[in-house]
N, C-alpha and C. Protein backbone atom coordinates (compact mmCIF):
# COMPACT_ATOMS: atom_id res chain seq x y z
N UNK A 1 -49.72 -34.20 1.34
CA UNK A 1 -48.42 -34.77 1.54
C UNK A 1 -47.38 -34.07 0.67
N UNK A 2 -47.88 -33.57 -0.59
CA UNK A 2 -46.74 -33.27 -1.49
C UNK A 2 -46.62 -31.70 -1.20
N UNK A 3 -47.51 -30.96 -0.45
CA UNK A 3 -47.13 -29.64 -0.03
C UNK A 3 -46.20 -29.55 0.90
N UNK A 4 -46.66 -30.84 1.95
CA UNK A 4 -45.38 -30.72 2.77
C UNK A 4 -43.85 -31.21 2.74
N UNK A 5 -44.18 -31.79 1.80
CA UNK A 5 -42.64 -32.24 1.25
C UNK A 5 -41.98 -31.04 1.02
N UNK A 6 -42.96 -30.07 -0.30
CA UNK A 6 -42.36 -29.06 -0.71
C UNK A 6 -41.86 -28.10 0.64
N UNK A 7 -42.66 -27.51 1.28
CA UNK A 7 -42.62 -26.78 2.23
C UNK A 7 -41.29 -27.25 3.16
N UNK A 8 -40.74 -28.51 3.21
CA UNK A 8 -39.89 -29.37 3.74
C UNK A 8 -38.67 -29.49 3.29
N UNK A 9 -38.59 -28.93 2.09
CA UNK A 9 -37.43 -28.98 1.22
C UNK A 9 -37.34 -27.31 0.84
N UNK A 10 -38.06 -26.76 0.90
CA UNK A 10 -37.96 -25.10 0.96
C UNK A 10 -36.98 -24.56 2.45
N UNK A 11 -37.65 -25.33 3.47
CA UNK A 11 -36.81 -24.96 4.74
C UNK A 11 -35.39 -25.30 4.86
N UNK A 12 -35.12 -26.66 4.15
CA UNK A 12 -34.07 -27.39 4.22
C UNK A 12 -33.10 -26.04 3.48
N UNK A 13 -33.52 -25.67 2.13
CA UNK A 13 -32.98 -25.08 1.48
C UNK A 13 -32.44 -23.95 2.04
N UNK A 14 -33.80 -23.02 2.65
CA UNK A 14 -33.54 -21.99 3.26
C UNK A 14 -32.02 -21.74 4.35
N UNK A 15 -32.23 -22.97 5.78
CA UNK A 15 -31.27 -23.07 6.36
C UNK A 15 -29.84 -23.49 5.60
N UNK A 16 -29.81 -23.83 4.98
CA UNK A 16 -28.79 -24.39 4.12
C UNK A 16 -27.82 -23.03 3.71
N UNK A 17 -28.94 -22.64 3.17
CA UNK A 17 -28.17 -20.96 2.20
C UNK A 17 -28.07 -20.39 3.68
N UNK A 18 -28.51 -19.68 4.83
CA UNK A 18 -27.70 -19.11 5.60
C UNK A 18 -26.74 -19.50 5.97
N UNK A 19 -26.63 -20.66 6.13
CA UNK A 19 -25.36 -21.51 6.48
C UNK A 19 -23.78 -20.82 5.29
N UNK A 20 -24.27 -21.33 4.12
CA UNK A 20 -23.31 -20.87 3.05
C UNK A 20 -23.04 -19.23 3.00
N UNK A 21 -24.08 -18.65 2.74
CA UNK A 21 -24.42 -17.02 3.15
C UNK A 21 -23.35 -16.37 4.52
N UNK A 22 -23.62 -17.42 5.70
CA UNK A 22 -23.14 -16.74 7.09
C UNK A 22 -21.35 -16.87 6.65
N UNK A 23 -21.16 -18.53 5.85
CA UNK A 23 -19.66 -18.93 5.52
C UNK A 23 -18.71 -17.97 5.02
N UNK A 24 -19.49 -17.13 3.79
CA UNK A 24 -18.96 -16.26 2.92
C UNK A 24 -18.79 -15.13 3.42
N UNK A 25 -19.76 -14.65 4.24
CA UNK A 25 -19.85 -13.18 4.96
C UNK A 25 -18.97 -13.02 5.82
N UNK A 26 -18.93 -14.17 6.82
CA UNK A 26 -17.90 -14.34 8.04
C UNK A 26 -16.56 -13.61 7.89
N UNK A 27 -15.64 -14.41 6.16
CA UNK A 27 -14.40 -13.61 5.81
C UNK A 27 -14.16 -12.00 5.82
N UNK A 28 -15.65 -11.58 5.00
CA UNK A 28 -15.04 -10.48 4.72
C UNK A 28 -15.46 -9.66 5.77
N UNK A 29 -16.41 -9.75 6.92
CA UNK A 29 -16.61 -9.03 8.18
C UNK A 29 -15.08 -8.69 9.10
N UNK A 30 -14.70 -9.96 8.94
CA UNK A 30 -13.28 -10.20 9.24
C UNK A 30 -11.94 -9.13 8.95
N UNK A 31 -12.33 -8.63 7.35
CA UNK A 31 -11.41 -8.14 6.81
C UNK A 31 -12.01 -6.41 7.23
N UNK A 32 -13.18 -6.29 7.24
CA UNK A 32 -13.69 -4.78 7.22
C UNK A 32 -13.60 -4.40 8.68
N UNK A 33 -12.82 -5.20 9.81
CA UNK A 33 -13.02 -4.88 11.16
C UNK A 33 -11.52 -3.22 11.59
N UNK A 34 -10.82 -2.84 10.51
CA UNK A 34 -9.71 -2.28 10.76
C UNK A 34 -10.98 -0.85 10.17
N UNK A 35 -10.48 0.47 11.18
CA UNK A 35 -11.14 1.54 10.38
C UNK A 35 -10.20 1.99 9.78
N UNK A 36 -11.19 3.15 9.10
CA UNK A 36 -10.06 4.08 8.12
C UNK A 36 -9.15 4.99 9.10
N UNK A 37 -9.18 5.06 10.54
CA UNK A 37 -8.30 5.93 11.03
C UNK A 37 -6.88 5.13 11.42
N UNK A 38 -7.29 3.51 11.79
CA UNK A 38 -6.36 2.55 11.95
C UNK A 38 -5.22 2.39 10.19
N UNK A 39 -6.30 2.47 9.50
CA UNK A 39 -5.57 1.77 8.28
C UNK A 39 -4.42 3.02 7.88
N UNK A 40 -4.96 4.53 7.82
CA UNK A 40 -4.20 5.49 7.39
C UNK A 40 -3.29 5.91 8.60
N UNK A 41 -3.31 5.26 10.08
CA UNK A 41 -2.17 5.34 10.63
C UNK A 41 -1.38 4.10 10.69
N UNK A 42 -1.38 2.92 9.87
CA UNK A 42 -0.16 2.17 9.66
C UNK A 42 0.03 2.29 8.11
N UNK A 43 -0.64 2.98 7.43
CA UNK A 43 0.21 3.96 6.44
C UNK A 43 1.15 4.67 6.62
N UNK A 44 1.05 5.51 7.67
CA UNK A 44 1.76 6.28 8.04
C UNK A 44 2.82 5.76 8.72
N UNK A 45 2.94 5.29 9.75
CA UNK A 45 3.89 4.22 9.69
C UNK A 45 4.96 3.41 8.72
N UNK A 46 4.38 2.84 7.96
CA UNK A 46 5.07 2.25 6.68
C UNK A 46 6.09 3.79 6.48
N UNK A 47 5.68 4.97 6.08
CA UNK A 47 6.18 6.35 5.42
C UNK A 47 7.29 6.23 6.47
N UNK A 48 6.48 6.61 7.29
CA UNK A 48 7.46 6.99 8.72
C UNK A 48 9.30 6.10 8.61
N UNK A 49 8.66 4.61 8.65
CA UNK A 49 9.53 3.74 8.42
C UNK A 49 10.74 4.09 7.02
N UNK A 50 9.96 4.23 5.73
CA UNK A 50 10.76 4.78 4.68
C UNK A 50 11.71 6.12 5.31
N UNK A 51 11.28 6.97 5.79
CA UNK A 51 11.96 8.17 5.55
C UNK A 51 12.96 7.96 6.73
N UNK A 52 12.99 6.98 7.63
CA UNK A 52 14.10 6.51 8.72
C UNK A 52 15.34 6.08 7.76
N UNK A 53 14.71 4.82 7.07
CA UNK A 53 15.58 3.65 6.29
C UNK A 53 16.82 4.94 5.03
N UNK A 54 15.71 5.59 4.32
CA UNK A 54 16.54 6.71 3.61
C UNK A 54 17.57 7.70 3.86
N UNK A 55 17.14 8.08 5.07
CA UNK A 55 18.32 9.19 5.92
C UNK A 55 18.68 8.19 6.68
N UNK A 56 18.83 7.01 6.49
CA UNK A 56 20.43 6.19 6.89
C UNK A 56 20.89 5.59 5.24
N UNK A 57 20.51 6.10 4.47
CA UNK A 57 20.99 5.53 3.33
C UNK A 57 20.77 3.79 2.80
N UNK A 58 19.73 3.87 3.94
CA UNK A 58 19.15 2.09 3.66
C UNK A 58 18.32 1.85 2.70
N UNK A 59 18.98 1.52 1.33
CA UNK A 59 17.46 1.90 0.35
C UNK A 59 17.18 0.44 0.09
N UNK A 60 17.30 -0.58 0.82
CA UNK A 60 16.83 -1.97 0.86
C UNK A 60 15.88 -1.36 1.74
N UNK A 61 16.02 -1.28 3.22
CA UNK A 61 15.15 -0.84 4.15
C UNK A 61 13.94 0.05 3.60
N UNK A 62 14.26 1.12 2.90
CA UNK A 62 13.24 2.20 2.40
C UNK A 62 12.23 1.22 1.31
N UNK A 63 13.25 -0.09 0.85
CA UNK A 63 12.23 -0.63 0.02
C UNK A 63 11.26 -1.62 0.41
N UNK A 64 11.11 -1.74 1.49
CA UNK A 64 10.21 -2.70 2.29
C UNK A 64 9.06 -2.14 2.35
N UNK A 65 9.16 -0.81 2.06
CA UNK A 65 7.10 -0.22 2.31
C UNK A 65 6.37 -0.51 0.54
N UNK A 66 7.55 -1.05 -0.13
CA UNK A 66 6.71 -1.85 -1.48
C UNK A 66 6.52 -2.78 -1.52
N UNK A 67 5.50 -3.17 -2.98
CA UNK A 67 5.75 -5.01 -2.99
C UNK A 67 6.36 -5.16 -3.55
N UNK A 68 7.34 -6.18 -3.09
CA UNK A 68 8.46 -7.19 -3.48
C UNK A 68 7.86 -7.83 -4.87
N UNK A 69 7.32 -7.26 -5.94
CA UNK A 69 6.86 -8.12 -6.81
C UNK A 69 7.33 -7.26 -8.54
N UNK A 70 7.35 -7.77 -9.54
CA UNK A 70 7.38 -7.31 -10.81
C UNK A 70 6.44 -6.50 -11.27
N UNK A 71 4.85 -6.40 -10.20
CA UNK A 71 3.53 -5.48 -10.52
C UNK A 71 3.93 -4.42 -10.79
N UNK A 72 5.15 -4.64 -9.16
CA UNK A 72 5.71 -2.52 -8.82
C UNK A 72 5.25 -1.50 -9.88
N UNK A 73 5.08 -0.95 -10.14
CA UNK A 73 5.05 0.14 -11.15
C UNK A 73 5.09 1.95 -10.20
N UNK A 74 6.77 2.73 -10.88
CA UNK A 74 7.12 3.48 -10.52
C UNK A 74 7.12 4.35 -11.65
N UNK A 75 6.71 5.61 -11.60
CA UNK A 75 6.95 6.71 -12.53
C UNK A 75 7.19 7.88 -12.11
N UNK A 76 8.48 8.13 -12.53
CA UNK A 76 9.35 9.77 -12.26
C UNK A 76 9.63 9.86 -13.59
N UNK A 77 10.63 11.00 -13.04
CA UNK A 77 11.20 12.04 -14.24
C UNK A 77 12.12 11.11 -15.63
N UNK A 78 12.11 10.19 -15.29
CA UNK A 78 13.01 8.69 -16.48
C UNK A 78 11.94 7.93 -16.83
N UNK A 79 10.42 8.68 -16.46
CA UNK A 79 9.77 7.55 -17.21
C UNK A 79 8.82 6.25 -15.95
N UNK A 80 8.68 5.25 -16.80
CA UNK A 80 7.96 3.99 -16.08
C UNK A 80 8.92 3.33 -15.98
N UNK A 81 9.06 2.70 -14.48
CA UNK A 81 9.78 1.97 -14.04
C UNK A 81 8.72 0.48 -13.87
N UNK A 82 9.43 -0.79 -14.43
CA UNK A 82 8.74 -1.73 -13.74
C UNK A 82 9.09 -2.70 -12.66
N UNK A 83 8.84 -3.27 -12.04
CA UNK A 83 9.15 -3.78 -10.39
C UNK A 83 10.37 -3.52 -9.32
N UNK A 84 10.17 -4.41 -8.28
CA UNK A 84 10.93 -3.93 -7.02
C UNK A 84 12.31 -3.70 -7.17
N UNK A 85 12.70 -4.65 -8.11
CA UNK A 85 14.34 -5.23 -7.98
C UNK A 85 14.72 -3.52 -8.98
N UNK A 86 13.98 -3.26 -10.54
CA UNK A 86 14.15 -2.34 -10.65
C UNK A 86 14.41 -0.82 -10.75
N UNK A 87 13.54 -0.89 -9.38
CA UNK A 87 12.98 0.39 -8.75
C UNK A 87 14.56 0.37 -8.01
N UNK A 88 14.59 -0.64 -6.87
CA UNK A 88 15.66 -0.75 -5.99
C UNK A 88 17.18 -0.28 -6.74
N UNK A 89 17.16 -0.75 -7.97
CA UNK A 89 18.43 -0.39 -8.82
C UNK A 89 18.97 1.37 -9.51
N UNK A 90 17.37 1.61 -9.46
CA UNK A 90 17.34 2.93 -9.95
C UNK A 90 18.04 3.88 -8.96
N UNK A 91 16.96 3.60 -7.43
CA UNK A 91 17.54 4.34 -6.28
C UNK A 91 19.22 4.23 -6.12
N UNK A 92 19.96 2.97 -6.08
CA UNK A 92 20.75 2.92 -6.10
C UNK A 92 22.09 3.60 -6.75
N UNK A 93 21.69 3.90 -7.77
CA UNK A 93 22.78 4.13 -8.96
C UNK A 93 22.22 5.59 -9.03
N UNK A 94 20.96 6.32 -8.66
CA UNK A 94 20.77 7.90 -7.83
C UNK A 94 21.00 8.77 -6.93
N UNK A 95 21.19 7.55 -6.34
CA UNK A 95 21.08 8.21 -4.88
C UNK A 95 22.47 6.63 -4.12
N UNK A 96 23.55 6.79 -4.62
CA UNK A 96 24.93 5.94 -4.11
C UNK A 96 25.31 5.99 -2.66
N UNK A 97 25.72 7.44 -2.31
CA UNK A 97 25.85 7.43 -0.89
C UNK A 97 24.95 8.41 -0.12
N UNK A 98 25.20 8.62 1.28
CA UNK A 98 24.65 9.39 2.16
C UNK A 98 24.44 10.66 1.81
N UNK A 99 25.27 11.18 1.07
CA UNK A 99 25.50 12.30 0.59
C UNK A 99 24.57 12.62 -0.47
N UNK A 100 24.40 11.79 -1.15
CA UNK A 100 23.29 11.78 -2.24
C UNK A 100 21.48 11.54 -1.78
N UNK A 101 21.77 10.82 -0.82
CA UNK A 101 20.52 10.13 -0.28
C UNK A 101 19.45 11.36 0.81
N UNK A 102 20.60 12.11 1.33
CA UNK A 102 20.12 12.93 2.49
C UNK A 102 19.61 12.73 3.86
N UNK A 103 18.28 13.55 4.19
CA UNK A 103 17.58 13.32 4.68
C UNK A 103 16.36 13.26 4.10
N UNK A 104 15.34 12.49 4.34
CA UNK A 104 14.08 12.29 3.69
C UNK A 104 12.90 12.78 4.61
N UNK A 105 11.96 14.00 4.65
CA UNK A 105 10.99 13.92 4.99
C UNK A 105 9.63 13.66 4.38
N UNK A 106 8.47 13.39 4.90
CA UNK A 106 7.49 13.25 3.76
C UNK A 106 6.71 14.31 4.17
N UNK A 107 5.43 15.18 3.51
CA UNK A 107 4.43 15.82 4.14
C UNK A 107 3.24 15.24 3.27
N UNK A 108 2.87 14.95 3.78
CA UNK A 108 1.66 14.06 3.86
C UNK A 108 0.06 15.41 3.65
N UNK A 109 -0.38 15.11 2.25
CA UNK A 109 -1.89 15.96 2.31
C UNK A 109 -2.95 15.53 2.15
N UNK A 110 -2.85 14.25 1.74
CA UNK A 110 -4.40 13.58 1.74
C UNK A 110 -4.22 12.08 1.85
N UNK A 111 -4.97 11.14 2.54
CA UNK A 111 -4.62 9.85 2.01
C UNK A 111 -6.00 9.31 2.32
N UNK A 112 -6.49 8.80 1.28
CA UNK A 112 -8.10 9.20 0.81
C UNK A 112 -8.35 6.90 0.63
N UNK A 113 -9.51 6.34 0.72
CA UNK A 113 -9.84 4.97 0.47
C UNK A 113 -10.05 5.13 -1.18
N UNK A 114 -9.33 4.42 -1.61
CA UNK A 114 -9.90 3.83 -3.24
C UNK A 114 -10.87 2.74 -3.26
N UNK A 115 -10.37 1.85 -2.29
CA UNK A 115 -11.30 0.44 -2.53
C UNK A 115 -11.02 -0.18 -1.39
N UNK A 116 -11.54 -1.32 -1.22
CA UNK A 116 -11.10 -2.28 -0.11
C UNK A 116 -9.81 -2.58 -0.08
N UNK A 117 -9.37 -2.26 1.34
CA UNK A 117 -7.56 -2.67 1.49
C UNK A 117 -7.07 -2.11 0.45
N UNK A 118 -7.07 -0.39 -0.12
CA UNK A 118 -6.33 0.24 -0.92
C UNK A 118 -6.43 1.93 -0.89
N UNK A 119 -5.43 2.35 -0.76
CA UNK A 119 -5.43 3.68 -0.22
C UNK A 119 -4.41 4.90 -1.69
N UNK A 120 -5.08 5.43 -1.89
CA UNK A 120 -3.63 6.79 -2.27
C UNK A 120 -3.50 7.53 -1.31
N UNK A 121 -2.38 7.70 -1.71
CA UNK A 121 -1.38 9.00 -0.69
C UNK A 121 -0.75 10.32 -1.55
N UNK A 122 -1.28 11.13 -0.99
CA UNK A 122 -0.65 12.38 -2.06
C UNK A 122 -0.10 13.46 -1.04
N UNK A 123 1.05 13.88 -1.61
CA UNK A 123 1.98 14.58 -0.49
C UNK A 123 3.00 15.16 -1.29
N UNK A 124 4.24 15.75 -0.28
CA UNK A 124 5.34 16.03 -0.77
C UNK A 124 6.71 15.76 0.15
N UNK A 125 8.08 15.68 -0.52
CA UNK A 125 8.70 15.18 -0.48
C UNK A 125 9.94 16.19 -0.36
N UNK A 126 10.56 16.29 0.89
CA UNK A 126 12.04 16.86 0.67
C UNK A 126 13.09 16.51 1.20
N UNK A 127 14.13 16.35 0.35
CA UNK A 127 15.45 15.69 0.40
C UNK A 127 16.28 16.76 0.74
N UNK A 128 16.88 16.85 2.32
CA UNK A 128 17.53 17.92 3.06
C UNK A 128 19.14 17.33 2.70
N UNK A 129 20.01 18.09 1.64
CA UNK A 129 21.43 16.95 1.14
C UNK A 129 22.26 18.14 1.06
N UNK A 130 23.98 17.22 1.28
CA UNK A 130 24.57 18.70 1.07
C UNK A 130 25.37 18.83 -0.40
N UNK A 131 24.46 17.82 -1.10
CA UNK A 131 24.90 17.67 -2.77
C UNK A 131 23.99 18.54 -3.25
N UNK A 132 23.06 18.97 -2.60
CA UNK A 132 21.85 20.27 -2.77
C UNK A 132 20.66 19.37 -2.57
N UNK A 133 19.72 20.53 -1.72
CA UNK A 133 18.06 19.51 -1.88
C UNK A 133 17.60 19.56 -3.18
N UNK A 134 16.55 18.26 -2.94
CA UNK A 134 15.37 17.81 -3.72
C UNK A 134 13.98 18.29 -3.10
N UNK A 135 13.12 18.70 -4.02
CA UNK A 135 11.69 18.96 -3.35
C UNK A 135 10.86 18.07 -4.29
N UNK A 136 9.81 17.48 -4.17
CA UNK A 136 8.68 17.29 -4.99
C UNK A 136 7.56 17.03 -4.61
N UNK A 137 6.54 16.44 -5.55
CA UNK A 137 5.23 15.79 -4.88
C UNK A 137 5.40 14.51 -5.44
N UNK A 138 4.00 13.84 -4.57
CA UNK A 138 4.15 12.23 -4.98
C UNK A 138 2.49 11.97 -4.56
N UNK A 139 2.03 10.52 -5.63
CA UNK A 139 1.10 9.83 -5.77
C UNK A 139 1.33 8.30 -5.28
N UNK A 140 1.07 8.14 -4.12
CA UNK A 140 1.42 6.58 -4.30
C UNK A 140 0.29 5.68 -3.79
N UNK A 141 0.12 4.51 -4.39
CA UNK A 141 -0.73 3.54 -4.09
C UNK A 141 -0.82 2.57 -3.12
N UNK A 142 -1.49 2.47 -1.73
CA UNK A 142 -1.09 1.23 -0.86
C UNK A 142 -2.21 0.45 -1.19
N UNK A 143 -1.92 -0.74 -0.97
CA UNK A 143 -2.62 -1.76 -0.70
C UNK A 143 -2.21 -2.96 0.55
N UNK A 144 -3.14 -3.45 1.52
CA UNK A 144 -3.13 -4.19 2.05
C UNK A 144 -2.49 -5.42 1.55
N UNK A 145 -1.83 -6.02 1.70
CA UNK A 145 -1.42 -7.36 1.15
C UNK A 145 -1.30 -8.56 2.23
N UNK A 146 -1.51 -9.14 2.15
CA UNK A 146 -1.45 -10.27 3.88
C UNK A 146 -1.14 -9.33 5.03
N UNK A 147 -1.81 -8.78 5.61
CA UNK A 147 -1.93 -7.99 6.33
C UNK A 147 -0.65 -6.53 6.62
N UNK A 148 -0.34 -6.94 5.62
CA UNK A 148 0.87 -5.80 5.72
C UNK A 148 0.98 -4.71 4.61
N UNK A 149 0.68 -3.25 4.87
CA UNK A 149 0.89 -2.05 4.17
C UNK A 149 1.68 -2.34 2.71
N UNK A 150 1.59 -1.96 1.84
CA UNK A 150 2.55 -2.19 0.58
C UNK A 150 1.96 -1.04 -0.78
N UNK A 151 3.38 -0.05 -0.64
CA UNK A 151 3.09 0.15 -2.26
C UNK A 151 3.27 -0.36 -3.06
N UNK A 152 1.69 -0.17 -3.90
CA UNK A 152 2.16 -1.00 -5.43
C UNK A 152 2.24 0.34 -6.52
N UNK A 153 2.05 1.41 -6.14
CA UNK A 153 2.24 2.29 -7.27
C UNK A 153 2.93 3.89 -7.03
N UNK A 154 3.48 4.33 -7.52
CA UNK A 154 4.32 5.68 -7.16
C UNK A 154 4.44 6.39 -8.13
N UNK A 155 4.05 7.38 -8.54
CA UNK A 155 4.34 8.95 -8.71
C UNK A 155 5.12 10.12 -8.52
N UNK A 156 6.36 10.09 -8.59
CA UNK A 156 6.65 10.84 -7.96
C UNK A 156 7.54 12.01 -8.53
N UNK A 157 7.58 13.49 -8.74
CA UNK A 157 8.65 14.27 -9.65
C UNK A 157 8.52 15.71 -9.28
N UNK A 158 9.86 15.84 -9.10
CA UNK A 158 10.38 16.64 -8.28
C UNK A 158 11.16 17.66 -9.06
């Protein structure tokens, strides 16, 4: 009698944990269903989107492929910048009008998986202006965030 109890409460157990097991797995199957050719073409996208918003001088617009958060962390030629609102202020008071702003292309040379829902992008950058061009390269960090593309980190010096 007391083997089968045991044996009875082993099964119970057993089904139990797949149950919890299948609960936990379910999410993240969920999350791993995008490939890496999907994920690095709405990367690209997001870019795409920036370098529109810039050569109209929209640097609210250009700032939507970041996160809106204090994490931001930007580093150019002035150093570490910390979050969105700051980043947004920098561009601003750099790059004032059209004239300053240009045209923005990106060239794009690697954009490689770091981790789950997180990508670098390494490339270069030229600003076609008739205040004179800009050339450089850049490092930047995406991450997935509620389902939407977002840099959280940038590199960039030109």
């Amino acid at each position: 009698m007391r083997i089968v109890f045991i044996l009875l409460t082993l099964i119970s157990f057993i089904s139990c944990g797949k149950k919890i097991i299948n609960k936990k797995i379910a999410p993240l199957a969920k999350i791993a269903q995008t490939s890496d050719k999907e994920d690095k073409a709405s990367i690209l996208r997001v870019m795409k989107d920036q370098e529109i918003a810039w050569s109209n001088n929209d640097l609210e617009g250009f700032m939507k492929g970041y996160i809106k958060s204090d994490s931001l962390k930007f580093y150019g030629k002035s150093g570490l910048t910390k979050g969105w609102q700051q980043t947004l202020d920098n561009y601003k008071k750099g790059y004032p009008t059209k004239e300053h702003s240009g045209t923005l292309t990106f060239e794009t040379i690697d954009i490689s998986p770091i981790e789950n829902n997180s990508y670098w992008v390494m490339g270069k950058y030229f600003l076609s202006r008739n205040v004179g061009d800009a050339n450089g390269v850049f490092i930047i960090i995406f991450k997935n965030i509620d389902g939407e593309w977002k840099i959280v980190a940038d590199m960039s010096c030109g």
